[in-house]
PDB file of N, CA and C in Angstrom:
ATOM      1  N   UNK A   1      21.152  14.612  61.883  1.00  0.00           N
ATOM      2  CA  UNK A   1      22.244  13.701  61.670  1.00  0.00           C
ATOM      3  C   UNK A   1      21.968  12.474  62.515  1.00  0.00           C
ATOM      4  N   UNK A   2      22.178  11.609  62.360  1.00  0.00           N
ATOM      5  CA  UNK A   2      21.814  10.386  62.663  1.00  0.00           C
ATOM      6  C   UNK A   2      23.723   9.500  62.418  1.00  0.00           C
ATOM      7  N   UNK A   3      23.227   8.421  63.566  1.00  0.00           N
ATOM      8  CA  UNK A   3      24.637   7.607  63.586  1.00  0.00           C
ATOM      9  C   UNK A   3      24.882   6.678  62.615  1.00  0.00           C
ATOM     10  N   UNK A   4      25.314   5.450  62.874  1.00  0.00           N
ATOM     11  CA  UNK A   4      25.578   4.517  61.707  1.00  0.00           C
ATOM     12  C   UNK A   4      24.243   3.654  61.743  1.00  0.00           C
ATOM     13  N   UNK A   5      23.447   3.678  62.995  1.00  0.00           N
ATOM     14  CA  UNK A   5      22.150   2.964  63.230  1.00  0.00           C
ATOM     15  C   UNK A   5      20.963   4.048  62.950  1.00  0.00           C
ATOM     16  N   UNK A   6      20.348   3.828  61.405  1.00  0.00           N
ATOM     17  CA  UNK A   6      19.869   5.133  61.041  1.00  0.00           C
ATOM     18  C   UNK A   6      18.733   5.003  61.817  1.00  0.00           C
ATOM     19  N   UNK A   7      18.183   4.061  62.548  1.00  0.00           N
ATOM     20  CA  UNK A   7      16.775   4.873  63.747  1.00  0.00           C
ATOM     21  C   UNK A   7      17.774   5.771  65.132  1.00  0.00           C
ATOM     22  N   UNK A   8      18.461   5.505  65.317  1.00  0.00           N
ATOM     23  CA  UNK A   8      19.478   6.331  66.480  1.00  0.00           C
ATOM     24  C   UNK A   8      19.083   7.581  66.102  1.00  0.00           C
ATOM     25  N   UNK A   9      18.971   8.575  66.837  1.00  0.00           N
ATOM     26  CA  UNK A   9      18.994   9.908  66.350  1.00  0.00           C
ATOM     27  C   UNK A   9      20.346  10.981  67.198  1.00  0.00           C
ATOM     28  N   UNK A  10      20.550  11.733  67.222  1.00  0.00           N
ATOM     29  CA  UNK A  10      21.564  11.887  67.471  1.00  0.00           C
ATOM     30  C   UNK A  10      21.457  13.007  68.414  1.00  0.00           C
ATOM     31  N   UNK A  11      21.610  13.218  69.758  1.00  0.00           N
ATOM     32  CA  UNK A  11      21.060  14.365  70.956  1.00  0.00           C
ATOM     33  C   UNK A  11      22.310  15.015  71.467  1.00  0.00           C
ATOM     34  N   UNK A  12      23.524  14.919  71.179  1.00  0.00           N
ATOM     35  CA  UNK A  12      24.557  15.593  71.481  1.00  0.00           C
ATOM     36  C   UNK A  12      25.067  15.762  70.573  1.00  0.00           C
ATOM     37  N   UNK A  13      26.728  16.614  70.848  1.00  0.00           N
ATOM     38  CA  UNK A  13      27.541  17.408  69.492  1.00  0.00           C
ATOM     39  C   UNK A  13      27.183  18.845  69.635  1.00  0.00           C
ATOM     40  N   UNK A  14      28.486  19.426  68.874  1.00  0.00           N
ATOM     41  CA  UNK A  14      28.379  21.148  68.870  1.00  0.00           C
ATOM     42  C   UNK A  14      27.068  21.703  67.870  1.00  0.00           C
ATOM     43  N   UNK A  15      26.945  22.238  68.101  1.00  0.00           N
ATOM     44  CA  UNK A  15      25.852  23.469  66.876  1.00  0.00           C
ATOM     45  C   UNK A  15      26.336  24.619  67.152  1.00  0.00           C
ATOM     46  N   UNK A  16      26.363  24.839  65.758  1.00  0.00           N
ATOM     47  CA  UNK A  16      27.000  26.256  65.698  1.00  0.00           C
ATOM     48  C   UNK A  16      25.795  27.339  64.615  1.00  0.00           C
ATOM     49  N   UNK A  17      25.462  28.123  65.336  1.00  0.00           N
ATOM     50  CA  UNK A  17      24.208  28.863  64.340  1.00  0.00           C
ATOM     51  C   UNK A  17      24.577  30.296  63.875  1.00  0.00           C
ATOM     52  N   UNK A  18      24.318  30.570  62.913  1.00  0.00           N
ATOM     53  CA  UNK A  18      24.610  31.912  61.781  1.00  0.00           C
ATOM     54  C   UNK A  18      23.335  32.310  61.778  1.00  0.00           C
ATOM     55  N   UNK A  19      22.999  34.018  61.819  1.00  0.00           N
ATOM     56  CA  UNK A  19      22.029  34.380  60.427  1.00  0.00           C
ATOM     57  C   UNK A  19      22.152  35.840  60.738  1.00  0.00           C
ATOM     58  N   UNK A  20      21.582  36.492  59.813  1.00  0.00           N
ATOM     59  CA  UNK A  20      21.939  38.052  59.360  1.00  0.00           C
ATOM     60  C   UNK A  20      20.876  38.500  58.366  1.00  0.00           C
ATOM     61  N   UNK A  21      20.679  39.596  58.598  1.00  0.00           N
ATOM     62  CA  UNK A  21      19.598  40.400  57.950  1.00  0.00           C
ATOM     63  C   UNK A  21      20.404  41.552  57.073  1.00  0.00           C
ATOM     64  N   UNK A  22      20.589  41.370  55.743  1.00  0.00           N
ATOM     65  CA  UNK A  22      21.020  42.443  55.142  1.00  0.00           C
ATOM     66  C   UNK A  22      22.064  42.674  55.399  1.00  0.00           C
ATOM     67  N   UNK A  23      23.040  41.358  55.768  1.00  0.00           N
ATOM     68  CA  UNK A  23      24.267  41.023  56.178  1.00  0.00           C
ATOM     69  C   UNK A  23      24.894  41.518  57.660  1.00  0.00           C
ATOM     70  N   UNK A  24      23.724  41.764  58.211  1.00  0.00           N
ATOM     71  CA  UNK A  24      24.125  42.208  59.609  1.00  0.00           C
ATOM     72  C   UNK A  24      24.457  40.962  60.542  1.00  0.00           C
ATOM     73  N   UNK A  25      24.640  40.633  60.844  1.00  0.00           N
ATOM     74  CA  UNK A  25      24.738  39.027  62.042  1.00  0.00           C
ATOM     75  C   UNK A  25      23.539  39.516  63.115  1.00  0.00           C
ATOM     76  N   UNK A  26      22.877  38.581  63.088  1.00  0.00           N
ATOM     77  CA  UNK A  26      21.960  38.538  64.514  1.00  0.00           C
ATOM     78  C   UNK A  26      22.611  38.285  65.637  1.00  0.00           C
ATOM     79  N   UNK A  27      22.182  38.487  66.880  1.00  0.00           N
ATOM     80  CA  UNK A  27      22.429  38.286  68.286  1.00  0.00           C
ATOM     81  C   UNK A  27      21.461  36.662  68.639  1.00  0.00           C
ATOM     82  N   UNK A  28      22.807  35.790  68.653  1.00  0.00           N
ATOM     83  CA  UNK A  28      21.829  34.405  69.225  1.00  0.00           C
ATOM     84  C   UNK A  28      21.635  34.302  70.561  1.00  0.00           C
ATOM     85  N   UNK A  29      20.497  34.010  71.004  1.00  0.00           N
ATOM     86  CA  UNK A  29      19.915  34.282  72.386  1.00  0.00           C
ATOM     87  C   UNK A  29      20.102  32.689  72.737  1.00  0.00           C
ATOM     88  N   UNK A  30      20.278  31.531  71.907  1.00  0.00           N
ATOM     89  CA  UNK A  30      19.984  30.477  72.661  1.00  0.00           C
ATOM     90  C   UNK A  30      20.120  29.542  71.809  1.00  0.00           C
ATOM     91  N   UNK A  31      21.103  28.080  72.494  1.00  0.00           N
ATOM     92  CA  UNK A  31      20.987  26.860  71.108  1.00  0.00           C
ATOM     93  C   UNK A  31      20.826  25.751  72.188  1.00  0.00           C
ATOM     94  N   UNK A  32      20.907  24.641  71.607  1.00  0.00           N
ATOM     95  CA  UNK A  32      20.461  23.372  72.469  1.00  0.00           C
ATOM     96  C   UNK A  32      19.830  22.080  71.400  1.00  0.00           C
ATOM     97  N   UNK A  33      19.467  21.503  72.367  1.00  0.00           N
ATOM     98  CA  UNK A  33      18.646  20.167  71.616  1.00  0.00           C
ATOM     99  C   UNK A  33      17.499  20.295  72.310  1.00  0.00           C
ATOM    100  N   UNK A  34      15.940  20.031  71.403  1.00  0.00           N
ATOM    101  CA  UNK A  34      14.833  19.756  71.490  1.00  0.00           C
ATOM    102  C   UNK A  34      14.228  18.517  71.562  1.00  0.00           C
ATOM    103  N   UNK A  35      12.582  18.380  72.260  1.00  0.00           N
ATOM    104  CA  UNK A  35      12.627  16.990  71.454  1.00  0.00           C
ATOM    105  C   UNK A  35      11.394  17.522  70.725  1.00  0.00           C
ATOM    106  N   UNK A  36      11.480  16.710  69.750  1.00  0.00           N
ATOM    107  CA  UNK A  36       9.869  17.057  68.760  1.00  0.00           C
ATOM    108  C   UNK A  36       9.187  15.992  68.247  1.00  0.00           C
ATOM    109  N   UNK A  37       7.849  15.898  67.967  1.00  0.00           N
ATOM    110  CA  UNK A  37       7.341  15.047  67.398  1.00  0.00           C
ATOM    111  C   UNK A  37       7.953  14.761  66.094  1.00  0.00           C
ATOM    112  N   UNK A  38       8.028  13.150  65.397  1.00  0.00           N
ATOM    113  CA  UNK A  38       8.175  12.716  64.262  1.00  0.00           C
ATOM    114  C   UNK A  38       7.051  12.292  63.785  1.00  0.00           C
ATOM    115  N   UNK A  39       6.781  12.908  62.671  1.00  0.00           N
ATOM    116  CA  UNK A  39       5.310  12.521  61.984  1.00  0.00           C
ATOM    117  C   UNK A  39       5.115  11.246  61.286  1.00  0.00           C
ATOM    118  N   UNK A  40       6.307  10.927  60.855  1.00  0.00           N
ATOM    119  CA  UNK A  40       6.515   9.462  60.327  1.00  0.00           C
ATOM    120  C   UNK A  40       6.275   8.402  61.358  1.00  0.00           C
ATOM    121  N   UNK A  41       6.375   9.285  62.483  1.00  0.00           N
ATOM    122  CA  UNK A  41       6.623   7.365  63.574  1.00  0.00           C
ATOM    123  C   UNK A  41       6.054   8.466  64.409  1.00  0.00           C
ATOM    124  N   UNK A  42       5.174   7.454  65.345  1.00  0.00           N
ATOM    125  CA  UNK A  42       4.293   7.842  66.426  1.00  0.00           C
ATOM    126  C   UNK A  42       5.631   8.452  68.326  1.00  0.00           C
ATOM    127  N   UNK A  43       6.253   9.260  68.121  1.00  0.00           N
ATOM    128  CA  UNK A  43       7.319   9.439  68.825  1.00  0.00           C
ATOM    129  C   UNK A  43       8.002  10.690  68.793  1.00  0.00           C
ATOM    130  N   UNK A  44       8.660  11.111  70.028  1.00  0.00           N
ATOM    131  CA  UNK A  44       9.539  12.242  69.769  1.00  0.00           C
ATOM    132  C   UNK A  44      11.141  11.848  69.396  1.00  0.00           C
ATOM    133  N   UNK A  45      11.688  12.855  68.718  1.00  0.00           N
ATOM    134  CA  UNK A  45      13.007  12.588  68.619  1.00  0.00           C
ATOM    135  C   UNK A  45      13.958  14.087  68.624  1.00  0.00           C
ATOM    136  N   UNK A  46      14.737  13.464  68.997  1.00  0.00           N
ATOM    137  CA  UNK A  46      15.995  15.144  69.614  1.00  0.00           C
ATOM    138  C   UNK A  46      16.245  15.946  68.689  1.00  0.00           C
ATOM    139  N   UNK A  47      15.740  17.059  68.719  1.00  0.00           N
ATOM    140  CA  UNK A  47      16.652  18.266  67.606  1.00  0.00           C
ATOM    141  C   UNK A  47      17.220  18.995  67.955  1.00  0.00           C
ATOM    142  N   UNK A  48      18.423  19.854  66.954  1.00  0.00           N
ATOM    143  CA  UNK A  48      19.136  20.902  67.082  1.00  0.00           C
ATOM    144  C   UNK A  48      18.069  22.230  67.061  1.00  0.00           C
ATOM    145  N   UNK A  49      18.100  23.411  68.231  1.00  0.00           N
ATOM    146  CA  UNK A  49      17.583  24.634  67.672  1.00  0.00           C
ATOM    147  C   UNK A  49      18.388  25.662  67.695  1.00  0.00           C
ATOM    148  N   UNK A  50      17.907  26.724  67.607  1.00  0.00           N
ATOM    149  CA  UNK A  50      18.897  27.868  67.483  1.00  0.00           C
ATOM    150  C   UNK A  50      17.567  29.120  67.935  1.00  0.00           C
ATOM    151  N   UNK A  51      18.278  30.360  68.283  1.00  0.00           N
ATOM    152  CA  UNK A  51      17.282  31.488  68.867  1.00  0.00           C
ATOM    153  C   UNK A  51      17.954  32.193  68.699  1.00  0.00           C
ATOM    154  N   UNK A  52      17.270  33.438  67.585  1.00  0.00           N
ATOM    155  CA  UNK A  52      18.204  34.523  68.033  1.00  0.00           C
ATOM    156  C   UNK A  52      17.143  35.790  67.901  1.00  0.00           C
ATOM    157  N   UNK A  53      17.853  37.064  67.961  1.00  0.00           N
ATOM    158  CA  UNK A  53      16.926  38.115  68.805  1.00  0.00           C
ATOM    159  C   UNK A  53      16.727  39.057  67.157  1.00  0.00           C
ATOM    160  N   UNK A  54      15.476  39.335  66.832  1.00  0.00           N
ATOM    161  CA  UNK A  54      14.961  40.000  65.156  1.00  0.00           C
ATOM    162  C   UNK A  54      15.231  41.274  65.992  1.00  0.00           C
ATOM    163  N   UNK A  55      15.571  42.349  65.001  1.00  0.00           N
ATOM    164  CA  UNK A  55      15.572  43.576  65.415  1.00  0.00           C
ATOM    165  C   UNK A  55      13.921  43.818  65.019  1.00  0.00           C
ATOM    166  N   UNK A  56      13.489  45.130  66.185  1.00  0.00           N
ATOM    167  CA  UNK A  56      12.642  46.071  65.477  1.00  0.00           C
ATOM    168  C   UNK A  56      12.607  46.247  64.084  1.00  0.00           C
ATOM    169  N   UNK A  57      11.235  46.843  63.214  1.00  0.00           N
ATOM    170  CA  UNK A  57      11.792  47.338  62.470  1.00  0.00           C
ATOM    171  C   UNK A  57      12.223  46.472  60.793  1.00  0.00           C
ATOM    172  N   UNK A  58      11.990  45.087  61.183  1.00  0.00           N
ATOM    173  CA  UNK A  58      12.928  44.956  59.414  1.00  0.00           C
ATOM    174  C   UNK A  58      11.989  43.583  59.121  1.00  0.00           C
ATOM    175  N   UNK A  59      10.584  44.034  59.598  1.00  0.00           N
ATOM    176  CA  UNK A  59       9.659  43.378  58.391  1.00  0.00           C
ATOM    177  C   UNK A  59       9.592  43.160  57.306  1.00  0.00           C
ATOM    178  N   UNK A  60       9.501  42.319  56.232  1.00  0.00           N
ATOM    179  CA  UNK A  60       9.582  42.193  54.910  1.00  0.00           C
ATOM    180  C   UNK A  60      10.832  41.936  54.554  1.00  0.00           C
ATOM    181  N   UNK A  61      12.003  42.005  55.340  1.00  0.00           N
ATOM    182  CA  UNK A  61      13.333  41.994  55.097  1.00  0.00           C
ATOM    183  C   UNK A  61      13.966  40.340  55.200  1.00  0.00           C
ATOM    184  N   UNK A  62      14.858  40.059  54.578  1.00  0.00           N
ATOM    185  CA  UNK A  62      15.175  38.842  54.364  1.00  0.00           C
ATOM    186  C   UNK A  62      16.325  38.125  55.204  1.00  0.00           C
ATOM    187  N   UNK A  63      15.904  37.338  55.930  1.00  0.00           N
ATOM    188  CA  UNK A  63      16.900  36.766  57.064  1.00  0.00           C
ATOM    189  C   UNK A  63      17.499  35.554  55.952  1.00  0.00           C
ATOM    190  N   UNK A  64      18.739  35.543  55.968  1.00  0.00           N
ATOM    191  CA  UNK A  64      19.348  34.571  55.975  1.00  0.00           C
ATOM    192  C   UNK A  64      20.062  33.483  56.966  1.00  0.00           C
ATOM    193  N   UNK A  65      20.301  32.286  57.174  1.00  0.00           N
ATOM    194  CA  UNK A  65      21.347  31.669  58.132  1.00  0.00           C
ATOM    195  C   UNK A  65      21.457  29.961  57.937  1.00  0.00           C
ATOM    196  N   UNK A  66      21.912  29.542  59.032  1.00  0.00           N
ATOM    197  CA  UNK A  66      22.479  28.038  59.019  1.00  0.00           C
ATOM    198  C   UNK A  66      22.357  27.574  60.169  1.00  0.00           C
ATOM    199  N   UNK A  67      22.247  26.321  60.087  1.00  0.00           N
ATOM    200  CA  UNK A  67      22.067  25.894  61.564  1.00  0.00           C
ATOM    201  C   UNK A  67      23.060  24.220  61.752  1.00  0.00           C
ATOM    202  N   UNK A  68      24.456  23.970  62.019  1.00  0.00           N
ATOM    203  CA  UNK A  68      25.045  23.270  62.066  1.00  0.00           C
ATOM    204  C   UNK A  68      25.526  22.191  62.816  1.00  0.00           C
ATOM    205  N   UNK A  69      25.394  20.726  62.906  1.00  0.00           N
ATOM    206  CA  UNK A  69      25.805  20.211  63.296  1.00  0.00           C
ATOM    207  C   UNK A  69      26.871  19.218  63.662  1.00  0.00           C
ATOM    208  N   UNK A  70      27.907  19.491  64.605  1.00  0.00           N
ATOM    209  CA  UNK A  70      29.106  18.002  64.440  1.00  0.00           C
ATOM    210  C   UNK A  70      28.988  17.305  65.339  1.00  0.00           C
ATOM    211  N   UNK A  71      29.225  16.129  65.366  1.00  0.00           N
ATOM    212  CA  UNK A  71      29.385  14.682  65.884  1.00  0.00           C
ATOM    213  C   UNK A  71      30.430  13.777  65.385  1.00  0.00           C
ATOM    214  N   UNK A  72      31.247  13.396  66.662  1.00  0.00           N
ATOM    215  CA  UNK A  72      31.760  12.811  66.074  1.00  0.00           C
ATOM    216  C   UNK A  72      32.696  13.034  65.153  1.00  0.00           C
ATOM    217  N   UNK A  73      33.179  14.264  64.487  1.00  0.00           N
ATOM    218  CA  UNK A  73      34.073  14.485  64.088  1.00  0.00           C
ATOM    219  C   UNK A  73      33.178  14.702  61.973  1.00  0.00           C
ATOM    220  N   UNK A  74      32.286  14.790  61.891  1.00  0.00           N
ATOM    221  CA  UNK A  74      30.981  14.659  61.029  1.00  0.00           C
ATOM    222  C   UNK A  74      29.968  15.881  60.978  1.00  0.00           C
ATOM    223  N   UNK A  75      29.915  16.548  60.163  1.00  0.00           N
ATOM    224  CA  UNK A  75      29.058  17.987  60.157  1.00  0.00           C
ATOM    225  C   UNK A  75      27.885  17.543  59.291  1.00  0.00           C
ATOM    226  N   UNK A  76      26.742  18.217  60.004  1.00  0.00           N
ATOM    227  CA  UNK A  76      25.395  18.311  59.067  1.00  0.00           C
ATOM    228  C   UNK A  76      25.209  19.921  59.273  1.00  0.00           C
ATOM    229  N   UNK A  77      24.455  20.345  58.255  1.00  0.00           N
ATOM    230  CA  UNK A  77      24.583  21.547  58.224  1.00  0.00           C
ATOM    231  C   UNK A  77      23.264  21.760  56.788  1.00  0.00           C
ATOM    232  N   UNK A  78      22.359  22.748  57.823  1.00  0.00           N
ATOM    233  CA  UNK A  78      21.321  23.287  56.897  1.00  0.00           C
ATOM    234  C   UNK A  78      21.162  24.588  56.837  1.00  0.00           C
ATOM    235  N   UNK A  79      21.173  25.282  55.833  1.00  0.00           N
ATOM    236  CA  UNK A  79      20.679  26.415  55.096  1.00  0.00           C
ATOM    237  C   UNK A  79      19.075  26.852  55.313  1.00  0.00           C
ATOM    238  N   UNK A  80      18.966  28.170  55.010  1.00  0.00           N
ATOM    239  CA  UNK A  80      17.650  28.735  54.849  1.00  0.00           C
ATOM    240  C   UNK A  80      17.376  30.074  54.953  1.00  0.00           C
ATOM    241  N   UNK A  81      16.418  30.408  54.409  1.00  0.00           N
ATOM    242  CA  UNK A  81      15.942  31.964  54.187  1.00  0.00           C
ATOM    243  C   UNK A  81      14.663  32.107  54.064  1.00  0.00           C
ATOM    244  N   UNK A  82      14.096  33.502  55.096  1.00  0.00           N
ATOM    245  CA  UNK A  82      12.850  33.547  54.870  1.00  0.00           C
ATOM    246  C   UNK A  82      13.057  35.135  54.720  1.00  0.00           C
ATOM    247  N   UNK A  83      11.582  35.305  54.652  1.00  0.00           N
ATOM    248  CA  UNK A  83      11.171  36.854  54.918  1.00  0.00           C
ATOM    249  C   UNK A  83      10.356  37.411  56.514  1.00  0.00           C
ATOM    250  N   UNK A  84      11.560  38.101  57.287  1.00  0.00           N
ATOM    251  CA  UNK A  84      10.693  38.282  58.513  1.00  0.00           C
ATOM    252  C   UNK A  84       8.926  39.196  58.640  1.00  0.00           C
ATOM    253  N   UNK A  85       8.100  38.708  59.449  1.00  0.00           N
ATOM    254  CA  UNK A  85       7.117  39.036  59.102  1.00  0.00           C
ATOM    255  C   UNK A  85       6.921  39.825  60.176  1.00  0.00           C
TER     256      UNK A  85
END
């Protein structure tokens, strides 16, 4: 999420993170802001992460979750699913 000055990037605000395996809810170990490289522009810029703890055991199995952001009174909010390996 980005402000009204779309090079601004945006390093504060709540995150709120989901995900579940076979509809179980995971245990989140950890959220915050990162900084990471931008491949487009020679530079780092702040991200949202999220951490949470895979059980033993549920290889091949399909994590679902979200990873959300507000600012400002303004939510971004991304989806995704993989297969834990």
């Amino acid at each position: 999420m980005s402000r009204s000055n779309p090079v601004a990037a945006v390093a504060s605000g709540r995150i709120t993170c989901k995900a579940a395996i076979a509809g179980t809810p995971l245990a989140l170990l950890k959220k915050g802001f990162t900084r990471r490289l931008v491949r487009s522009r020679a530079r780092t810029a702040p991200m949202a992460f999220c951490t949470w703890r895979v059980p033993p055991r549920t290889a091949g199995k399909r994590l679902v979750g979200s990873i959300a952001l507000t600012f400002r009174g303004k939510t971004a909010r991304r989806a995704f699913a993989l297969r834990v390996r």
